[in-house]
Protein backbone atom coordinates (compact mmCIF):
# COMPACT_ATOMS: atom_id res chain seq x y z
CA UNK A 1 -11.36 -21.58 -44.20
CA UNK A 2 -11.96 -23.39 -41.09
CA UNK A 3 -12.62 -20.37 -39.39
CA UNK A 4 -15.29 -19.76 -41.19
CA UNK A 5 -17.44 -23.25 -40.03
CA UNK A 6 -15.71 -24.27 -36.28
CA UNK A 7 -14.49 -21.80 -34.08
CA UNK A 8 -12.35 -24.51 -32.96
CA UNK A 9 -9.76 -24.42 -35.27
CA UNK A 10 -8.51 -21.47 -33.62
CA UNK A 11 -6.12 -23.75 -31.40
CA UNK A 12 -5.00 -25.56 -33.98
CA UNK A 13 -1.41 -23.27 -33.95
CA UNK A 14 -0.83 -24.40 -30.49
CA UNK A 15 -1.21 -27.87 -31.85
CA UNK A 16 1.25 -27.12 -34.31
CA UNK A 17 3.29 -25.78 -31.86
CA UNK A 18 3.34 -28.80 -29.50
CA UNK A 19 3.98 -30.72 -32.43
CA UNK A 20 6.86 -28.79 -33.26
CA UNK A 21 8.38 -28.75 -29.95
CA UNK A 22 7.91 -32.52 -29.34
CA UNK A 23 8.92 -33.83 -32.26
CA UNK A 24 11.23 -31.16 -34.84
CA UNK A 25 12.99 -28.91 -31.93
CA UNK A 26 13.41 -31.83 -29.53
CA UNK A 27 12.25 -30.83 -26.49
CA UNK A 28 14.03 -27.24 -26.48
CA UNK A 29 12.10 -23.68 -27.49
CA UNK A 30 15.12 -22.12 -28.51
CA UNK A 31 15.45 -24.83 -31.18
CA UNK A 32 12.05 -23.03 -32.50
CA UNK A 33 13.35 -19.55 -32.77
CA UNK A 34 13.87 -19.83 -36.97
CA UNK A 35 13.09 -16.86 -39.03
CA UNK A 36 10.57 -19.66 -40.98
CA UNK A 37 9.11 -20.51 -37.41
CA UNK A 38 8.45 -17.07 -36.96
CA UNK A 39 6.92 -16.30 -39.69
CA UNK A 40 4.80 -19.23 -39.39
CA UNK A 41 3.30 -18.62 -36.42
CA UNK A 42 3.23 -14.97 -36.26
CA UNK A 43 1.35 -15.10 -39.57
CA UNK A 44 -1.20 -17.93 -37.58
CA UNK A 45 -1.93 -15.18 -34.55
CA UNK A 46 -2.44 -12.52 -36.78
CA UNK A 47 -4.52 -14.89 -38.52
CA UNK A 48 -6.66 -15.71 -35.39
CA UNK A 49 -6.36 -12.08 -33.75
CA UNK A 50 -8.03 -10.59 -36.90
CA UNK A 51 -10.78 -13.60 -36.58
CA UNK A 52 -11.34 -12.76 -33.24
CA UNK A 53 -11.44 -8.83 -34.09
CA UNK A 54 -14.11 -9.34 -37.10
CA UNK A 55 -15.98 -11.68 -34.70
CA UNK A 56 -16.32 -8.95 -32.56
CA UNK A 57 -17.37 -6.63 -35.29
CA UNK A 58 -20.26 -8.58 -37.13
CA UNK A 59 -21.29 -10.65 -34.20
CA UNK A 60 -22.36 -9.17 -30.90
CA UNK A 61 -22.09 -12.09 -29.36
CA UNK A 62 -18.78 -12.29 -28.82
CA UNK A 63 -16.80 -10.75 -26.03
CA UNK A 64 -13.02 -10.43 -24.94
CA UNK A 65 -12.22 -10.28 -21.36
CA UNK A 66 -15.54 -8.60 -20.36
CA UNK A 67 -14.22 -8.27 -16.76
CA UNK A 68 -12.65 -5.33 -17.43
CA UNK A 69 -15.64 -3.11 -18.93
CA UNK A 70 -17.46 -3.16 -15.58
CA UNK A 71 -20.25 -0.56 -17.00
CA UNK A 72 -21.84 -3.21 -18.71
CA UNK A 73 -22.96 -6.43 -16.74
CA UNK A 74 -22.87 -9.40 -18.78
CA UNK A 75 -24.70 -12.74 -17.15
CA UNK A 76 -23.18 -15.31 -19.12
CA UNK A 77 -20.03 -14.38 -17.09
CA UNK A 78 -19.16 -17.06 -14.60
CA UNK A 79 -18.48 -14.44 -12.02
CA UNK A 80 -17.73 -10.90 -12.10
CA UNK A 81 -14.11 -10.83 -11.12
CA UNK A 82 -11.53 -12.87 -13.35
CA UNK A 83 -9.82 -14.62 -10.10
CA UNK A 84 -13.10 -16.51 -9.21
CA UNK A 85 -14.18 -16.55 -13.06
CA UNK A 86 -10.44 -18.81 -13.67
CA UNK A 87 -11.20 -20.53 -10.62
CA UNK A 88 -14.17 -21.86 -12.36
CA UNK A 89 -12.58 -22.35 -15.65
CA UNK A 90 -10.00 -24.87 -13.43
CA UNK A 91 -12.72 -26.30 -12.25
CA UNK A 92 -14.93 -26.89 -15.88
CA UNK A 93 -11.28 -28.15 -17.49
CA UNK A 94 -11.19 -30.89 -14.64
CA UNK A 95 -14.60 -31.95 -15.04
CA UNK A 96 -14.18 -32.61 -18.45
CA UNK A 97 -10.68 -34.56 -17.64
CA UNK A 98 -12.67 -36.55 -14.99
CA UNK A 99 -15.73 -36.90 -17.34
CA UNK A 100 -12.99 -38.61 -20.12
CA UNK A 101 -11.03 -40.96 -17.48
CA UNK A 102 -14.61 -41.81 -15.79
CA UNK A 103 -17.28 -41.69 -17.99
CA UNK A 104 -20.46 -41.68 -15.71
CA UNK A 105 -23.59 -39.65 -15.61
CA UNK A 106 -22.91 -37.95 -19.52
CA UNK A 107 -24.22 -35.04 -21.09
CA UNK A 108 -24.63 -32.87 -23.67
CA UNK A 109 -25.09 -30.27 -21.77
CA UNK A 110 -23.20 -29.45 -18.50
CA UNK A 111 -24.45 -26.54 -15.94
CA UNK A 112 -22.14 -25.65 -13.76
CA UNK A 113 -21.97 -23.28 -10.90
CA UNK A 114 -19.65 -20.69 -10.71
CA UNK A 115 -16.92 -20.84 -7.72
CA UNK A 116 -18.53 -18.90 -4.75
CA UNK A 117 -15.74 -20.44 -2.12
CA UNK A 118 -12.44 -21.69 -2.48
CA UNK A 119 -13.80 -25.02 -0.13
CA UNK A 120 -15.19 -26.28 -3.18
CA UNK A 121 -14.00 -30.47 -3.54
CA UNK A 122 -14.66 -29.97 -7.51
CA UNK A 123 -12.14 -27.43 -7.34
CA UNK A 124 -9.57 -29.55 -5.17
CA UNK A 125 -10.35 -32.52 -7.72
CA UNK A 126 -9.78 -30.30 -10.43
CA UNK A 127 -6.09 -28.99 -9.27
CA UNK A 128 -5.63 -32.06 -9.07
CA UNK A 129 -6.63 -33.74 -11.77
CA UNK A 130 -5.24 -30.67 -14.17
CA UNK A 131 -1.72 -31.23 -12.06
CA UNK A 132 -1.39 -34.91 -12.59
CA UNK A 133 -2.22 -34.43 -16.40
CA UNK A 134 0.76 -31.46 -16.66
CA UNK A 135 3.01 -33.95 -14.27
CA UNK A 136 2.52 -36.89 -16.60
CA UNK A 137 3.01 -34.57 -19.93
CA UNK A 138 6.14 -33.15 -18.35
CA UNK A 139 7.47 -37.08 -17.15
CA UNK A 140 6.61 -38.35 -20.27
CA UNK A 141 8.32 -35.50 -23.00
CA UNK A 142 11.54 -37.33 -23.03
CA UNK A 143 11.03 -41.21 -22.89
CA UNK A 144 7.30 -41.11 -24.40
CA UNK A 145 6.60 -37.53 -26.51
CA UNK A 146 4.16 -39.09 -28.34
CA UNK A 147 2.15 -39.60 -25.20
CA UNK A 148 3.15 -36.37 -23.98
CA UNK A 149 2.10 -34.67 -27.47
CA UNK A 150 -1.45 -36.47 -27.21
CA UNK A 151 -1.90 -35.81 -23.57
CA UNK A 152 -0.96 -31.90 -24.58
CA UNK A 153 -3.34 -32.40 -27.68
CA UNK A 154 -6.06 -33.51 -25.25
CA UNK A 155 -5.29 -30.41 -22.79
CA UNK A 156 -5.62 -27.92 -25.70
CA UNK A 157 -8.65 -29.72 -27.37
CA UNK A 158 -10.54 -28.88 -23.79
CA UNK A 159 -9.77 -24.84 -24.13
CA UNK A 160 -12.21 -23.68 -26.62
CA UNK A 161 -14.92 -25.35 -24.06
CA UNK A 162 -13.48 -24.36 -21.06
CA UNK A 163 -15.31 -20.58 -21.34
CA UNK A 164 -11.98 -18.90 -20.55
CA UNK A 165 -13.42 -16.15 -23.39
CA UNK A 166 -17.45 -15.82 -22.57
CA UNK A 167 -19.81 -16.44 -25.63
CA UNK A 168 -23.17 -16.11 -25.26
């Protein structure tokens, strides 16, 4: 039902899933691999694959990987080849981290410009900012996993923003 009213719910199985693996399985995947497990989360991508399939059916506005169909040009695209285009998504994901830890010059709405050199400091800042959050998640998982799930939560609560998948 949440489908329906947020787009944003759509992560919520890889919430479950960091749940799972930080608190039920203990730190170890193969502690996951139940035929309940399974059928849990298999059920929750077909769930959000058919979403994402009737979103693309009754709403034009929404577009999977449009790198690859090169006879159409799309401008909401960060760039026109999906190396600089993830580049850029690096770079919006530690923006947002930066804009949480340092909350200075706010707003709703944030333009930025896509990656046209790889000299960029946001982009440095970025890889570094993203590597420092996976470091502490990763230090954390066996002495702290609640910080660790919550630091994870935070990591997968900046994806649906992150324009990874264009919507215009």
């Amino acid at each position: 039902c949440g489908l329906l009213s947020k787009e944003n719910v759509i992560i919520l199985p890889l919430i479950f899933f960091c749940y799972d693996f930080f608190f039920w399985a203990g730190l170890k995947i193969r502690n996951l691999w139940s035929k309940r497990v399974f059928i849990f989360y298999g059920s929750c991508f077909l769930l959000c694959v058919g979403y994402l399939l009737l979103r693309r059916a009754f709403i034009e506005q929404t577009l999977i990987l449009p790198f690859f169909q090169k006879e159409i040009s799309y401008t909401h695209v960060l760039s026109p080849y999906f190396g600089w285009h993830l580049l850029t998504v690096i770079k919006i994901i530690g923006i947002y981290i930066q804009k949480t830890i340092v909350p200075i010059f706010l707003s709703a709405i944030y333009w930025i410009n896509p990656l046209s050199t790889i000299k960029d400091y946001q982009l440095f800042l970025s890889f570094l900012s993203l590597g420092l959050l996976l470091f502490a998640i990763c230090y954390e998982a066996k002495r702290r996993p609640q910080i660790s799930f919550f630091l994870a939560f935070f990591l997968i609560a900046l994806f649906p923003f992150s324009n990874f998948l264009p919507i215009h």
